[in-house]
N, C-alpha and C. Protein backbone atom coordinates (compact mmCIF):
# COMPACT_ATOMS: atom_id res chain seq x y z
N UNK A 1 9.01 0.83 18.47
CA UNK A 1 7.64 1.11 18.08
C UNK A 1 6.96 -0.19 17.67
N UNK A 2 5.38 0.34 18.15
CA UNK A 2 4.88 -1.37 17.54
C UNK A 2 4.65 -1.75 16.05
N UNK A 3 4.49 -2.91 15.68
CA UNK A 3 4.10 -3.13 14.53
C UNK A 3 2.74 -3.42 13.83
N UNK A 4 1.91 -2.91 14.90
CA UNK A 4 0.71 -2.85 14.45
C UNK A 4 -0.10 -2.00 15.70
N UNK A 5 -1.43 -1.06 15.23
CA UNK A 5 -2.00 -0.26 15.94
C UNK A 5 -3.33 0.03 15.71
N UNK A 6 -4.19 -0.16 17.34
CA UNK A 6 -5.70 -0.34 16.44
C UNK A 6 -5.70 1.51 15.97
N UNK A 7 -6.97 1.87 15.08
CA UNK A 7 -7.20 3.52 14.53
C UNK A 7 -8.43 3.22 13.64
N UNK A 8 -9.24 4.27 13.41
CA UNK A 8 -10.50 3.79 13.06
C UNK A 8 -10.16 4.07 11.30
N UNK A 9 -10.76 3.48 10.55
CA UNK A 9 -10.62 3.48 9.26
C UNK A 9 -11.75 3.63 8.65
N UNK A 10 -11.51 5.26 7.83
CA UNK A 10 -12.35 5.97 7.42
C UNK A 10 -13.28 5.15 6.04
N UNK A 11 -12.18 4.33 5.49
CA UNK A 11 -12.69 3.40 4.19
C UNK A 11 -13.92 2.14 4.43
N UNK A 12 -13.73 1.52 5.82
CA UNK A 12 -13.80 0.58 6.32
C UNK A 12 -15.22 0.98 6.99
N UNK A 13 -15.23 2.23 7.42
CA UNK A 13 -15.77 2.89 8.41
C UNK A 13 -15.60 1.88 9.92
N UNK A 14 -14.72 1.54 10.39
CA UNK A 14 -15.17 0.85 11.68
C UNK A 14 -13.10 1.05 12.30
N UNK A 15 -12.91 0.56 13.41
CA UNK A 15 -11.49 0.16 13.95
C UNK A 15 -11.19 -1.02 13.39
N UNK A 16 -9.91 -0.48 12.80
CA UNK A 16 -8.80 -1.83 11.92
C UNK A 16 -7.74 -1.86 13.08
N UNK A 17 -7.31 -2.90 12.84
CA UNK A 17 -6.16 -3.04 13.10
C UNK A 17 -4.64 -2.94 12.04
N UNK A 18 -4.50 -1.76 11.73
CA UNK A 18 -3.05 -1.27 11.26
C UNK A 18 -1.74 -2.14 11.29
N UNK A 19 -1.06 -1.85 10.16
CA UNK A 19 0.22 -2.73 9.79
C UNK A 19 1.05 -1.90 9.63
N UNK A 20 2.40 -1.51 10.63
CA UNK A 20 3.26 -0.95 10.12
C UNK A 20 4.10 -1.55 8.48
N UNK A 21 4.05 -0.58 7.43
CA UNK A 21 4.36 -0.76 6.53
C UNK A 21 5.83 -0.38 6.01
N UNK A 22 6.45 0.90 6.62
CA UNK A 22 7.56 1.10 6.38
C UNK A 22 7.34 2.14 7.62
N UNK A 23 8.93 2.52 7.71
CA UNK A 23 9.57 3.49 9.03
C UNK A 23 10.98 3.95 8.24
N UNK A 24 11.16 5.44 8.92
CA UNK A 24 12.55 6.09 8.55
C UNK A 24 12.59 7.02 9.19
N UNK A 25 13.97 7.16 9.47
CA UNK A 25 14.21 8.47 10.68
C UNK A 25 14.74 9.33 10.07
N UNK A 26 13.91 10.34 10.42
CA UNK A 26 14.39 12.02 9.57
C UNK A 26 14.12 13.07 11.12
N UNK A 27 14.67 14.05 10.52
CA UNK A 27 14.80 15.23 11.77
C UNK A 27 13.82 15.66 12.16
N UNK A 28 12.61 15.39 12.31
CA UNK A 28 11.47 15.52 13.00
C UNK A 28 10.76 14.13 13.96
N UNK A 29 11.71 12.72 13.77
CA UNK A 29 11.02 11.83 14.01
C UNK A 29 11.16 11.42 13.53
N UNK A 30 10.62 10.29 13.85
CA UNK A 30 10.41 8.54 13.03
C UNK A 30 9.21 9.03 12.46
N UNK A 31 9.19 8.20 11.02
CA UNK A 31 8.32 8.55 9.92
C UNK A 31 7.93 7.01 9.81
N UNK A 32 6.49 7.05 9.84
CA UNK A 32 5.65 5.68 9.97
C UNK A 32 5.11 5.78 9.34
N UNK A 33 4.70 4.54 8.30
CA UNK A 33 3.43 4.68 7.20
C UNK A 33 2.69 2.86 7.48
N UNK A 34 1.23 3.92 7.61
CA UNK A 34 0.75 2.52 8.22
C UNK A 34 -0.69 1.86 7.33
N UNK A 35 -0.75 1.03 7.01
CA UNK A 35 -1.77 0.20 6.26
C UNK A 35 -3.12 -0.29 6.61
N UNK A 36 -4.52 -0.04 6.28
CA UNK A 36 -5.06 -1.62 6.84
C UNK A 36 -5.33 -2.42 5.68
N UNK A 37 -5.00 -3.73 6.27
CA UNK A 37 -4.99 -5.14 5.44
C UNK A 37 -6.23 -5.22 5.17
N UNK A 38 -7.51 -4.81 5.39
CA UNK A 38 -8.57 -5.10 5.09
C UNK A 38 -9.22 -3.73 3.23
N UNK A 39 -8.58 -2.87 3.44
CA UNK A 39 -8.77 -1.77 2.10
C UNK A 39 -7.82 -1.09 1.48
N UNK A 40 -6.28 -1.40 2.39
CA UNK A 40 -5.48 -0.80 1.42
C UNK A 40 -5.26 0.64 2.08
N UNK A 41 -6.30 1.33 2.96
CA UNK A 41 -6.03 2.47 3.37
C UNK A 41 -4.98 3.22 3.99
N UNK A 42 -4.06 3.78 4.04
CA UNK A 42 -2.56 4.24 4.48
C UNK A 42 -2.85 5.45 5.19
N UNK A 43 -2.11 6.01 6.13
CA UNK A 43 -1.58 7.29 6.82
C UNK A 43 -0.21 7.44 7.48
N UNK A 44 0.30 8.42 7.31
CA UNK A 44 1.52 8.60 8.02
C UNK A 44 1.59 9.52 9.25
N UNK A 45 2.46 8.93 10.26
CA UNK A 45 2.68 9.62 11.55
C UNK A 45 4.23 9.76 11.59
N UNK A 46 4.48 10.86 12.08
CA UNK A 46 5.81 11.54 12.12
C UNK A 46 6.12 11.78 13.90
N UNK A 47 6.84 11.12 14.47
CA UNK A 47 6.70 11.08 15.63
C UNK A 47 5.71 10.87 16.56
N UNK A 48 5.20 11.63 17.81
CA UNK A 48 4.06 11.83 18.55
C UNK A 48 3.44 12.75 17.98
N UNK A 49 3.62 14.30 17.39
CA UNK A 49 3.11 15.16 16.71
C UNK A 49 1.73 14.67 15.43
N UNK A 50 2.78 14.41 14.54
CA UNK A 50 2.03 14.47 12.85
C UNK A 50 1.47 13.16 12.90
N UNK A 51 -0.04 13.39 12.38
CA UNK A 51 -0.54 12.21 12.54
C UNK A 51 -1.83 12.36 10.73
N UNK A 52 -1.36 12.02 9.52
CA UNK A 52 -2.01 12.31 8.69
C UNK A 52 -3.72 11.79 8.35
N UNK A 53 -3.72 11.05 9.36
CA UNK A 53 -5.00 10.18 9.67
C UNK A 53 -6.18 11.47 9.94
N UNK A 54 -6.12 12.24 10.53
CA UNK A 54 -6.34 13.55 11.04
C UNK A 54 -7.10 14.29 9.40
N UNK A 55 -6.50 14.25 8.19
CA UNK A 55 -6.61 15.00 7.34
C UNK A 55 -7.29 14.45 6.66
N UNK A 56 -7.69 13.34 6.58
CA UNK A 56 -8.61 11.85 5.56
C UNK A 56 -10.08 12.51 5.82
C-alpha cells in the first residue's frame, strides 16, 4: 500500500495530500489511519470497503 494518497479535506476544504500514519492487519483488512500534514485531519480505511472519510 502507498504511503501517501491525494482525498479532499474537509478541514482544509480543498485536496491534501495524505500521510499514511499507522497500518495493522486485523480480520477485515488492513487498517489505515491517514493524516493531512497541513491540519492534523485523520480518517481510517479498513481495506477497499471502510472508508471513515465518508462520515466527516
Amino acid at each position: 500500500m502507498s504511503l501517501e494518497r491525494e482525498q479532499y479535506c474537509p478541514v482544509c476544504d480543498d485536496e491534501r495530500v495524505f500521510y499514511r500514519a499507522a497500518s495493522t492487519m486485523m480480520h477485515l483488512g488492513e487498517k489505515t489511519k491517514w493524516r493531512c500534514p497541513d491540519c492534523d485531519y485523520g480518517f481510517v480505511t479498513i481495506g477497499e470497503d471502510v472508508d471513515s472519510s465518508a462520515s466527516a
